[in-house]
PDB file of N, CA and C in Angstrom:
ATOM      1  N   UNK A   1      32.373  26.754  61.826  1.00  0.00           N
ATOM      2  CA  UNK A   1      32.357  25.405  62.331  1.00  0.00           C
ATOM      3  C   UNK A   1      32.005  24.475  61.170  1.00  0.00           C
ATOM      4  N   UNK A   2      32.409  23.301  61.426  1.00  0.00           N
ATOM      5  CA  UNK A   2      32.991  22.504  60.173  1.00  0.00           C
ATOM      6  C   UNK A   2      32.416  20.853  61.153  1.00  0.00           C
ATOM      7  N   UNK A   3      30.664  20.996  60.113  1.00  0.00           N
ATOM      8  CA  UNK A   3      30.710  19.140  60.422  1.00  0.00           C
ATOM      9  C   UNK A   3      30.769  18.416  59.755  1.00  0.00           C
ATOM     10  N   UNK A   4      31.518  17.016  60.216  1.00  0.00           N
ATOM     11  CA  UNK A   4      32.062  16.015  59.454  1.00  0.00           C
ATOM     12  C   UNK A   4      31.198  14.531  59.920  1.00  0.00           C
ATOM     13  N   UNK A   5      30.880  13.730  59.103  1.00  0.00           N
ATOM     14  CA  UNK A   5      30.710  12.737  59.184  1.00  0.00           C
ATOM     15  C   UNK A   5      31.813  11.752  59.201  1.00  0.00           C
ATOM     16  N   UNK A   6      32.180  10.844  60.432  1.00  0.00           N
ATOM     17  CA  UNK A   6      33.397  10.080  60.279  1.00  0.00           C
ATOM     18  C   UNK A   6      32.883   8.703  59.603  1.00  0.00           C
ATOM     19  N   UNK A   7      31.368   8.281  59.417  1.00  0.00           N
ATOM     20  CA  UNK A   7      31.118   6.884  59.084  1.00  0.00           C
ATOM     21  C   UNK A   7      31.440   5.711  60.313  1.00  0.00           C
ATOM     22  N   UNK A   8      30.471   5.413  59.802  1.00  0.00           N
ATOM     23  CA  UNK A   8      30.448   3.781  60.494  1.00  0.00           C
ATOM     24  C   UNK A   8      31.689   1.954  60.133  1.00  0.00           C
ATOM     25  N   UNK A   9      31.936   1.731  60.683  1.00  0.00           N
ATOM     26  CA  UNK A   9      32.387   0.638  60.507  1.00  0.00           C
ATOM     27  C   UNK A   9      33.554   0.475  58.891  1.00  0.00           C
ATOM     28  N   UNK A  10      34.452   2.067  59.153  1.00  0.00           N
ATOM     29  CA  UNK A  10      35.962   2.388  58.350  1.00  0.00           C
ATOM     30  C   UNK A  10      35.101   3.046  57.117  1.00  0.00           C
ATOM     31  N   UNK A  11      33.916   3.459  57.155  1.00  0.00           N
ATOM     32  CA  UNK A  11      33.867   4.031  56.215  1.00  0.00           C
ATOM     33  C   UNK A  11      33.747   5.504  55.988  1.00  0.00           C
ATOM     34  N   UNK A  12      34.531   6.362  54.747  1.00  0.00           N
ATOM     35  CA  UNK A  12      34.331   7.479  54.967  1.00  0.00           C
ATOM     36  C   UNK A  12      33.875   8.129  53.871  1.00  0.00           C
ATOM     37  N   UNK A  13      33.155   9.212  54.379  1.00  0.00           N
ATOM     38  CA  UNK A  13      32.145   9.800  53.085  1.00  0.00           C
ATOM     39  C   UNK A  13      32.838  10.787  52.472  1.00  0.00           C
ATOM     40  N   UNK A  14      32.746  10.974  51.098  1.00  0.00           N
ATOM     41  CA  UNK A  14      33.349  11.729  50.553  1.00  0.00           C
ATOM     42  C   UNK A  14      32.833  13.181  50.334  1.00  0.00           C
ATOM     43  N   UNK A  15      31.226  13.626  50.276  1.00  0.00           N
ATOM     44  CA  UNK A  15      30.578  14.817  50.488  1.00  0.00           C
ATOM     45  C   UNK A  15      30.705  14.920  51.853  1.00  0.00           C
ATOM     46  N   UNK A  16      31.026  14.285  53.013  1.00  0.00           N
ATOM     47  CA  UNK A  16      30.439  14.922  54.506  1.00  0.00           C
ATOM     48  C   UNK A  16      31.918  15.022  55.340  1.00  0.00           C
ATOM     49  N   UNK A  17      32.847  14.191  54.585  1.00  0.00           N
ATOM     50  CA  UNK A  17      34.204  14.189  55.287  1.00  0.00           C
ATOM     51  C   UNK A  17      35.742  14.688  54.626  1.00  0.00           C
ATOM     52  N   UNK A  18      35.785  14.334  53.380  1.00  0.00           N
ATOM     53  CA  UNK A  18      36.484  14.554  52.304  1.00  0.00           C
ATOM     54  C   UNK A  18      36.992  16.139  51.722  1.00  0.00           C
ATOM     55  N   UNK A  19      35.252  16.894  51.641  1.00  0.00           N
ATOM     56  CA  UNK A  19      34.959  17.863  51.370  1.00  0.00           C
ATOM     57  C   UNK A  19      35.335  19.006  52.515  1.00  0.00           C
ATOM     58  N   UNK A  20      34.859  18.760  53.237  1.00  0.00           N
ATOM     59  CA  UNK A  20      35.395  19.945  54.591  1.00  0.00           C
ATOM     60  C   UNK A  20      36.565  19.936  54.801  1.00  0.00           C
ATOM     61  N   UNK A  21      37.452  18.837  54.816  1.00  0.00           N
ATOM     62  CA  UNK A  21      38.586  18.331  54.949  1.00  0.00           C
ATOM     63  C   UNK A  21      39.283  19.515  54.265  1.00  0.00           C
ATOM     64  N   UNK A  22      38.825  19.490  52.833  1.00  0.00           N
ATOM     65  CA  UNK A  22      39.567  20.205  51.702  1.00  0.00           C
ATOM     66  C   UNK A  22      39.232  21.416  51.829  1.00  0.00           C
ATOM     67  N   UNK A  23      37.848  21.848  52.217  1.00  0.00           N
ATOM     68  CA  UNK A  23      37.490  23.692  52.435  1.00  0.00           C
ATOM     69  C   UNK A  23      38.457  24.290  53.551  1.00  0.00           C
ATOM     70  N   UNK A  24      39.013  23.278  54.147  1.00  0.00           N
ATOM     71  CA  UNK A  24      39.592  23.425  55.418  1.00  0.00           C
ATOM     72  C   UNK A  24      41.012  23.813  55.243  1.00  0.00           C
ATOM     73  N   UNK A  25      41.315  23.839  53.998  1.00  0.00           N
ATOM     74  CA  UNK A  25      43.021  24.265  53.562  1.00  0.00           C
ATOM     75  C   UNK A  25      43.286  22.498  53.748  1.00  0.00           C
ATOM     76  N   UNK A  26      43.349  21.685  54.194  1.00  0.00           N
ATOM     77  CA  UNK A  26      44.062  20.596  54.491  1.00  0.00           C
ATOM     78  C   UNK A  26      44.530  19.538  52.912  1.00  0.00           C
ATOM     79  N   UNK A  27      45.908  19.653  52.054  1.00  0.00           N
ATOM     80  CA  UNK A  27      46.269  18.749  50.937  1.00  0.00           C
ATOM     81  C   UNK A  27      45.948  17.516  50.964  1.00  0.00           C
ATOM     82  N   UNK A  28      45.042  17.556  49.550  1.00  0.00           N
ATOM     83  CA  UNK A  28      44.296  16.150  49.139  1.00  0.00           C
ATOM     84  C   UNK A  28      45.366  14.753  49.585  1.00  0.00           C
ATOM     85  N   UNK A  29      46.579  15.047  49.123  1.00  0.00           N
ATOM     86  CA  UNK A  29      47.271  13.947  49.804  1.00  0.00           C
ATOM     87  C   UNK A  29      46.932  13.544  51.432  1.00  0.00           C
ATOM     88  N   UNK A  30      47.053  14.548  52.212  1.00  0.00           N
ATOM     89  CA  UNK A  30      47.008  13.710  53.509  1.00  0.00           C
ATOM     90  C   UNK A  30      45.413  14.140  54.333  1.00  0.00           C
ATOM     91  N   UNK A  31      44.321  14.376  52.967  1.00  0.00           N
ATOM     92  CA  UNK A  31      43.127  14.428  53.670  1.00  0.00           C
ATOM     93  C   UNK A  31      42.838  12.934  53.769  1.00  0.00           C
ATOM     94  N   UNK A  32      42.642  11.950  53.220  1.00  0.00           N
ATOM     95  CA  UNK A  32      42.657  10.269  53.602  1.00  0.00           C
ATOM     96  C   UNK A  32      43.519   9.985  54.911  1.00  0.00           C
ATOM     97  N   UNK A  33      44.458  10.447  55.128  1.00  0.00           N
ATOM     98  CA  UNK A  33      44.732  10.144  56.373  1.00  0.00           C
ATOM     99  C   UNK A  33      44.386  10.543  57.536  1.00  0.00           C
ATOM    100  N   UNK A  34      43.832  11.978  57.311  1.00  0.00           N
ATOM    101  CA  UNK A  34      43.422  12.709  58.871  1.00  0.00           C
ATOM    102  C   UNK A  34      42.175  11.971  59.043  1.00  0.00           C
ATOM    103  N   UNK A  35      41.261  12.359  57.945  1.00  0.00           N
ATOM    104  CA  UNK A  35      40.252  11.315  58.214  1.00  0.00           C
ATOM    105  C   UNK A  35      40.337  10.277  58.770  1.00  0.00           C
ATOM    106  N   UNK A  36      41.092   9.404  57.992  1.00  0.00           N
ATOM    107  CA  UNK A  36      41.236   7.431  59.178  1.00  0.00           C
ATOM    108  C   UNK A  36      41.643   7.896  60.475  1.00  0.00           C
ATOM    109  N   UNK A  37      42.515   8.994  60.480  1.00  0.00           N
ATOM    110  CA  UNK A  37      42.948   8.992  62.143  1.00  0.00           C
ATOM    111  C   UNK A  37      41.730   9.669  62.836  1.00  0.00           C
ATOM    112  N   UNK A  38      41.239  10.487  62.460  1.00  0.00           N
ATOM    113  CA  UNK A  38      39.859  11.256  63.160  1.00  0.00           C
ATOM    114  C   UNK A  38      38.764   9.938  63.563  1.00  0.00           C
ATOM    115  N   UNK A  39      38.781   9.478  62.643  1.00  0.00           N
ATOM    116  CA  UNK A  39      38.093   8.120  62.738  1.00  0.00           C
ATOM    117  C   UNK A  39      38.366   7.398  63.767  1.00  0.00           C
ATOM    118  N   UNK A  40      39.260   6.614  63.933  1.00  0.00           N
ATOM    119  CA  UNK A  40      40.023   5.883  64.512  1.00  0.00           C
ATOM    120  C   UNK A  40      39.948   6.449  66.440  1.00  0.00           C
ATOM    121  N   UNK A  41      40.145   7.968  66.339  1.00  0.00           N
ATOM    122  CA  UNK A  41      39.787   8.399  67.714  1.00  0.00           C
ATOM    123  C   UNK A  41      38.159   8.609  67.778  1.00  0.00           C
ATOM    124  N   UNK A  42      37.560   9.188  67.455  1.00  0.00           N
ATOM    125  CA  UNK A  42      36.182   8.921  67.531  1.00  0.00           C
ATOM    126  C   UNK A  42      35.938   7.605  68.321  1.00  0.00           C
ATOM    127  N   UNK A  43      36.428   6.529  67.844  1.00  0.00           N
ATOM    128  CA  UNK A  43      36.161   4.841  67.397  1.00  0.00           C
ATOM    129  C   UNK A  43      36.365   4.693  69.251  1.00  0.00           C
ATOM    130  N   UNK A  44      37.586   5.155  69.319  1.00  0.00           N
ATOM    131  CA  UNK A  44      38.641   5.022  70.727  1.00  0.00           C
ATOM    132  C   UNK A  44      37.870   5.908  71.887  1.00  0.00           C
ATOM    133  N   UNK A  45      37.455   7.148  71.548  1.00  0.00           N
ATOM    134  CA  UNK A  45      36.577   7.495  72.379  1.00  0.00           C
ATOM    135  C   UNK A  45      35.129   7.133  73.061  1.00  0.00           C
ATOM    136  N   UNK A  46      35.174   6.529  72.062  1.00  0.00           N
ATOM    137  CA  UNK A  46      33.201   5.921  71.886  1.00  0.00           C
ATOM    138  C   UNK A  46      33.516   4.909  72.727  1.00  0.00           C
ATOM    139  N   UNK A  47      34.568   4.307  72.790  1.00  0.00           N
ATOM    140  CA  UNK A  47      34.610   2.904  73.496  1.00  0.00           C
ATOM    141  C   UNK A  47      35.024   3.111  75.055  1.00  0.00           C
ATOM    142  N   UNK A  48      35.837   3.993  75.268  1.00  0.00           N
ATOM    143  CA  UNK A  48      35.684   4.321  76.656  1.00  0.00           C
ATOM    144  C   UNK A  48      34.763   5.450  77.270  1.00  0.00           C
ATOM    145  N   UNK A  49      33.750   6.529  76.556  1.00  0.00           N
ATOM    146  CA  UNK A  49      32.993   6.202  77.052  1.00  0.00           C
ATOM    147  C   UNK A  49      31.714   5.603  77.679  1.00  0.00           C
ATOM    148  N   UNK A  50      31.302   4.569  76.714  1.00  0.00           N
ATOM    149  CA  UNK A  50      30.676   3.484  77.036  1.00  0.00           C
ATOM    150  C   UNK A  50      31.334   2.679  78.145  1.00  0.00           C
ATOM    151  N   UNK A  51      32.858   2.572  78.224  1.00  0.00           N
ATOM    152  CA  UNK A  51      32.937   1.651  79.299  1.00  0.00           C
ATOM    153  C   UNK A  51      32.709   2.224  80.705  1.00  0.00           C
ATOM    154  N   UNK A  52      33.184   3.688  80.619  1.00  0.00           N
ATOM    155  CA  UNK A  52      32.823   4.505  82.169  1.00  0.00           C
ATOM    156  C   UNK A  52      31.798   4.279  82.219  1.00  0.00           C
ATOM    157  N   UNK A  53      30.736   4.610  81.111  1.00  0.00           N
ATOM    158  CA  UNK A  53      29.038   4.262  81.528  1.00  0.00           C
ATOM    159  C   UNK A  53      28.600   3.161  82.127  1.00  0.00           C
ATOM    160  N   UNK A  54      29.050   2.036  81.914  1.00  0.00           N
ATOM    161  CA  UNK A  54      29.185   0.297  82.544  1.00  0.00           C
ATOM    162  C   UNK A  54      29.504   0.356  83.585  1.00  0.00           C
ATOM    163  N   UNK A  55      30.703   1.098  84.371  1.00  0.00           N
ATOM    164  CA  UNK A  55      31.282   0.732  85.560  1.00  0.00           C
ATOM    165  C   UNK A  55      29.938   1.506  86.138  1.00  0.00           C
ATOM    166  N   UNK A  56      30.027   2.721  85.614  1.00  0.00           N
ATOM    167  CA  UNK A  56      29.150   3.536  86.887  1.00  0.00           C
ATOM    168  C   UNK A  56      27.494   2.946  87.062  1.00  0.00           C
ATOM    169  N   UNK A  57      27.093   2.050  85.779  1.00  0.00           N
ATOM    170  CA  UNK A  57      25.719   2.009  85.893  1.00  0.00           C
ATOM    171  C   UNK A  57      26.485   0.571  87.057  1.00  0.00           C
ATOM    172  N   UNK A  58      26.857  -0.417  87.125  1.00  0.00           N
ATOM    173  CA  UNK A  58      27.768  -1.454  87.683  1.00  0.00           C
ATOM    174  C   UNK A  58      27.494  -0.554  89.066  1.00  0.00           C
ATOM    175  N   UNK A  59      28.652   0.020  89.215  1.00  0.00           N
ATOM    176  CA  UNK A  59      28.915   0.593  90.711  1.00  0.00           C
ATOM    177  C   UNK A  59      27.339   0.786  91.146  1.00  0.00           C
ATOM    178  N   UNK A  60      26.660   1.836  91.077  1.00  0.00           N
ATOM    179  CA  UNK A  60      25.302   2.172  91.267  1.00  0.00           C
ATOM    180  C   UNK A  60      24.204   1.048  91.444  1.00  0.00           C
ATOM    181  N   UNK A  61      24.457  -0.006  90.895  1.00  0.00           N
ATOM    182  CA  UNK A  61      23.673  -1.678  90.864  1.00  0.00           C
ATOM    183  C   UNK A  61      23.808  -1.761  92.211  1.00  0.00           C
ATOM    184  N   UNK A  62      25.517  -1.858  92.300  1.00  0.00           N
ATOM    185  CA  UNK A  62      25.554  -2.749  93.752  1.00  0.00           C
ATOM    186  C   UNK A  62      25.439  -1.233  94.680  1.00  0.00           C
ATOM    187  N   UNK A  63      25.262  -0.881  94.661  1.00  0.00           N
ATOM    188  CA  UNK A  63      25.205   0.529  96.038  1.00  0.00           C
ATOM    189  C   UNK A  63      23.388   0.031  96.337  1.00  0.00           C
ATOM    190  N   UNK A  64      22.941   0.405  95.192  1.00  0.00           N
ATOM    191  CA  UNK A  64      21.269  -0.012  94.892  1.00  0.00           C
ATOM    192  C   UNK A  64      21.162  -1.450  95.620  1.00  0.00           C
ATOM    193  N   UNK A  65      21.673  -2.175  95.782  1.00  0.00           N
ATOM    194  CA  UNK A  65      21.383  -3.860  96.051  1.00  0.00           C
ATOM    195  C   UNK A  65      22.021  -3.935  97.690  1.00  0.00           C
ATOM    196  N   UNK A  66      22.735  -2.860  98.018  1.00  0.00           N
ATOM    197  CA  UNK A  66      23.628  -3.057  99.730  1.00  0.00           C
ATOM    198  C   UNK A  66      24.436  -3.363  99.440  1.00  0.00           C
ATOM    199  N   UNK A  67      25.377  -3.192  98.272  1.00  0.00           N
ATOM    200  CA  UNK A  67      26.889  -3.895  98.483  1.00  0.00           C
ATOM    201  C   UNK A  67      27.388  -2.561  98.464  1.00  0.00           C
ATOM    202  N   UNK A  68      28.652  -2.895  98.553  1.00  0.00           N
ATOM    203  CA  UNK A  68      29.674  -1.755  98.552  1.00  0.00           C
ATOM    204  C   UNK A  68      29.857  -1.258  97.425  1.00  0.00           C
ATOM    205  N   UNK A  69      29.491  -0.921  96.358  1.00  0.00           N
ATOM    206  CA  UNK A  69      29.856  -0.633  94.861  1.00  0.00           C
ATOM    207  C   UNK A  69      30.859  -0.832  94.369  1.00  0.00           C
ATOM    208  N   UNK A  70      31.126  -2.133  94.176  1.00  0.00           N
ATOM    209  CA  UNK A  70      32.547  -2.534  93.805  1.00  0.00           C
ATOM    210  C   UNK A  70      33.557  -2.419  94.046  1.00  0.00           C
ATOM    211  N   UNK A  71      33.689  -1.995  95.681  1.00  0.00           N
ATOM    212  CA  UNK A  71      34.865  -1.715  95.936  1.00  0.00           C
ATOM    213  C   UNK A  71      35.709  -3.028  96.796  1.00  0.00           C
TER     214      UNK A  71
END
């Protein structure tokens, strides 16, 4: 097992992401790209699930308060 640091805010590390990349068999040419794309889903995941977390803490408010939970 192989951990990678994807970085914060487009940035990517070159000992924590770069490097495994390359132990990994994967050509220096298109290790910069898997990375941005690994990135990029990380980025995409993080954001929905934070948003399921919103609806459901949301839904659960109003169930908690007598409403119908948003329906």
């Amino acid at each position: 097992m192989f951990v990678m640091l994807l970085g914060g805010g487009g940035t990517i590390y070159n000992q924590y992401t770069i490097t495994p990349l390359l132990n990994l068999g994967v050509p220096m040419h298109k290790v910069h790209q898997l990375a941005t794309k690994l990135h990029c889903h990380a980025i995409k995941s993080l954001n929905k699930i934070t948003k399921t977390r919103h609806k459901i803490l949301h839904l659960n408010s109003n169930i908690d308060n007598g409403g119908k939970g948003g329906i």
